[in-house]
Protein backbone atom coordinates (compact mmCIF):
# COMPACT_ATOMS: atom_id res chain seq x y z
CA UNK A 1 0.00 0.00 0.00
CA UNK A 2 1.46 3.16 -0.97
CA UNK A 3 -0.28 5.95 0.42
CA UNK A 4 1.55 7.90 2.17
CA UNK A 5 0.62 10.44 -0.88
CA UNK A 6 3.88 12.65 0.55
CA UNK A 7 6.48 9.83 0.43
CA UNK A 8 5.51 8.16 -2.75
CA UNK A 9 5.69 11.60 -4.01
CA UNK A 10 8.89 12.15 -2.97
CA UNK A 11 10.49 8.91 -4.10
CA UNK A 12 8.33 9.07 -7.64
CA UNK A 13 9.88 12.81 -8.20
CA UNK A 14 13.35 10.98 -6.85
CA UNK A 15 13.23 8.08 -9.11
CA UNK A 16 12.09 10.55 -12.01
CA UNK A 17 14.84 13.18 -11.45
CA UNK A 18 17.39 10.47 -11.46
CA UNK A 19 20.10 8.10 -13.26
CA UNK A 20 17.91 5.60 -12.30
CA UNK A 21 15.08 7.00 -14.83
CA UNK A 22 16.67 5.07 -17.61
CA UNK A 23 16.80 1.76 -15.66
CA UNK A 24 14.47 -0.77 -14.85
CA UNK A 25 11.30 0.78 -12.87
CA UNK A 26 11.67 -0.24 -9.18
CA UNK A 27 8.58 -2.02 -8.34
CA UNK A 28 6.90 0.50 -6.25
CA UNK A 29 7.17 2.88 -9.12
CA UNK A 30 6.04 0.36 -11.57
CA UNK A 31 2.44 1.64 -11.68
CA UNK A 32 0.01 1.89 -15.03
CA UNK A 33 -2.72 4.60 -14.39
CA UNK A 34 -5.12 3.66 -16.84
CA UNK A 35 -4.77 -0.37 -15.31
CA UNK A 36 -5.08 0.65 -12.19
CA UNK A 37 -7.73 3.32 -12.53
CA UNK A 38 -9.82 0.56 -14.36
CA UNK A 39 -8.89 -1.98 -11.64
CA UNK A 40 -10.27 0.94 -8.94
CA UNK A 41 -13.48 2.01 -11.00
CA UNK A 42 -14.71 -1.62 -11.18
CA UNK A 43 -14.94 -1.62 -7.40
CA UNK A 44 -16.04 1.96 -6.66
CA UNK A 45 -19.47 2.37 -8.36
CA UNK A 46 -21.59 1.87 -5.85
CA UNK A 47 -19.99 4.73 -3.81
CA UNK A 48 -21.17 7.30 -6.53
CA UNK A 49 -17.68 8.07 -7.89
CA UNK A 50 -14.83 7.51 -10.32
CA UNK A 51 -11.62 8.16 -11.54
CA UNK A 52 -12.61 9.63 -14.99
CA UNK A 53 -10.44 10.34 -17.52
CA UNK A 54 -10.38 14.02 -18.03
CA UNK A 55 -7.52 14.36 -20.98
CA UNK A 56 -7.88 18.56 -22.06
CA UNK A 57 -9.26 19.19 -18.77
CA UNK A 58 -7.31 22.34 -17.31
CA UNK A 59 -7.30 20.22 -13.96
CA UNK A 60 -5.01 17.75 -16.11
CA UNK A 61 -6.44 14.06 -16.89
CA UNK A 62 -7.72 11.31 -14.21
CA UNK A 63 -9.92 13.10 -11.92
CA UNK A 64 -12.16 11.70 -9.18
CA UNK A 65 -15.35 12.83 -9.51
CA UNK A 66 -19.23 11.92 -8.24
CA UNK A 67 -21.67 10.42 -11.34
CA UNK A 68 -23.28 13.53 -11.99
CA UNK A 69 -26.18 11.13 -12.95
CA UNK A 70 -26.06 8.56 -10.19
CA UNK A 71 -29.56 7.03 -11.14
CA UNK A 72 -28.30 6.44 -15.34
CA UNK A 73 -25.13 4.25 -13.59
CA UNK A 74 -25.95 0.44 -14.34
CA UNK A 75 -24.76 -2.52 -14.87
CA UNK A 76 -24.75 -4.85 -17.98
CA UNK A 77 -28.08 -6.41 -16.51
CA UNK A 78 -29.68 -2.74 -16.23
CA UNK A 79 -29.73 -2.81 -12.01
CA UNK A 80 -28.32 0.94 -10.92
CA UNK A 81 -24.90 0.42 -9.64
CA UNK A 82 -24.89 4.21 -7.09
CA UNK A 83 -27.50 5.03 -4.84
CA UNK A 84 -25.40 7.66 -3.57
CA UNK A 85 -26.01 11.47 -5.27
CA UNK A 86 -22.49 13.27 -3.87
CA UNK A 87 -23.42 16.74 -3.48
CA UNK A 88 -19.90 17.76 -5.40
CA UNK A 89 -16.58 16.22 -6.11
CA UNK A 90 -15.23 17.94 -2.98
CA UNK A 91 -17.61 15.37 -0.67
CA UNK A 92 -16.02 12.57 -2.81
CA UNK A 93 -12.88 13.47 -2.21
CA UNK A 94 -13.46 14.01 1.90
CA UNK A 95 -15.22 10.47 2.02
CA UNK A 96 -11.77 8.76 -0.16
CA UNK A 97 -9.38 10.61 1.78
CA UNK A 98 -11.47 8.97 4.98
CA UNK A 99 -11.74 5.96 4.35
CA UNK A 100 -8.12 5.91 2.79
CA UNK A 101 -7.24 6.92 5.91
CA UNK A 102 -9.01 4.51 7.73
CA UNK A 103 -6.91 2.15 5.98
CA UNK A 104 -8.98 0.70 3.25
CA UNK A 105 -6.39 0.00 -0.07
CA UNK A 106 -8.80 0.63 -2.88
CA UNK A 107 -9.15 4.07 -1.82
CA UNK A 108 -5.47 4.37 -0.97
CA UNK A 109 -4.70 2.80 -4.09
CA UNK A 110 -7.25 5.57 -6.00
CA UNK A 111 -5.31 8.24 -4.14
CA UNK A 112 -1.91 6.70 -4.93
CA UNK A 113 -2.93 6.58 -8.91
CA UNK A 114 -3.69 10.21 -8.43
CA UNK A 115 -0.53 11.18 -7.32
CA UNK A 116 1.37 9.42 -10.53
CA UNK A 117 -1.06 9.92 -13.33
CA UNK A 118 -2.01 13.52 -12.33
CA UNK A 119 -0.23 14.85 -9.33
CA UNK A 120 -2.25 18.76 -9.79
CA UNK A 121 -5.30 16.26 -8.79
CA UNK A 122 -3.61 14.76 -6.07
CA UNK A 123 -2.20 18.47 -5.24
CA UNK A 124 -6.06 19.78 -4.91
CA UNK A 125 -7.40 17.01 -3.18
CA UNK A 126 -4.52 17.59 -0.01
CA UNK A 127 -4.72 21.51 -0.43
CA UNK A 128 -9.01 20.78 -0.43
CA UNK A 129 -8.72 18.63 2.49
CA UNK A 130 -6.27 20.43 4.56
CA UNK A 131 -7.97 23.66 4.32
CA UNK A 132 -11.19 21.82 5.29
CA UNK A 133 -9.26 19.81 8.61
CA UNK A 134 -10.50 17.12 7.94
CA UNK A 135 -9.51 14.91 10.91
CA UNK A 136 -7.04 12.34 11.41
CA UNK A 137 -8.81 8.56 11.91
CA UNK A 138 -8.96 7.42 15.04
């Protein structure tokens, strides 16, 4: 589990600033957004939210977000996948941080794809929740 959003910051910006860049990936650094953002959204759905990919966006490209439409989400057999209606992406992003927090890996691991396929994302979501205190789990 890798996040400590700070740390695998620092050894992604590390690992990209260095020698080693031209080597073989280490394997903590050996992560595929768009794998592991499918991998993530597959499980997520029924919480309301995704990681969506946001390419042109001025927010830069994977973004989590709340289904602006949670009652058109369904599955292949037509049942609705998200009861939840998210007020706005910022409520998204409080309840991931939480329950990353509270140690559950698919939302660390959402968080963790943030911070390599668009760290401004991952940026907005810590200034967001810092400037909202959210507070540390207990």
């Amino acid at each position: 589990m890798l996040f400590l959003m700070p740390d695998l910051n620092r050894r992604y910006v590390a690992y990209m600033n260095s020698d080693l860049a031209d080597d073989e990936c280490p394997p903590e650094m050996d992560i595929d957004p768009p794998i592991l953002i499918a991998d993530i959204n597959a499980t997520v759905g029924p919480e309301g939210w995704a990681i969506f990919d946001s390419f042109g966006s001025d927010n830069g490209p994977w973004q989590i977000q709340r289904f602006d439409d949670p009652d058109e989400w369904t599955d292949e057999a037509g049942n609705l996948i998200s009861p939840i209606a998210w007020e706005d992406d910022c409520d998204v992003w409080m309840m991931v941080v939480s329950k990353a927090r509270s140690g559950s890996e698919i939302h660390q691991r959402a968080l963790d794809a943030l911070m390599i396929g668009n760290p401004l994302e991952a940026a907005a979501i810590v200034a967001w929740i810092a400037s909202h205190q959210l507070p540390a789990s207990t």
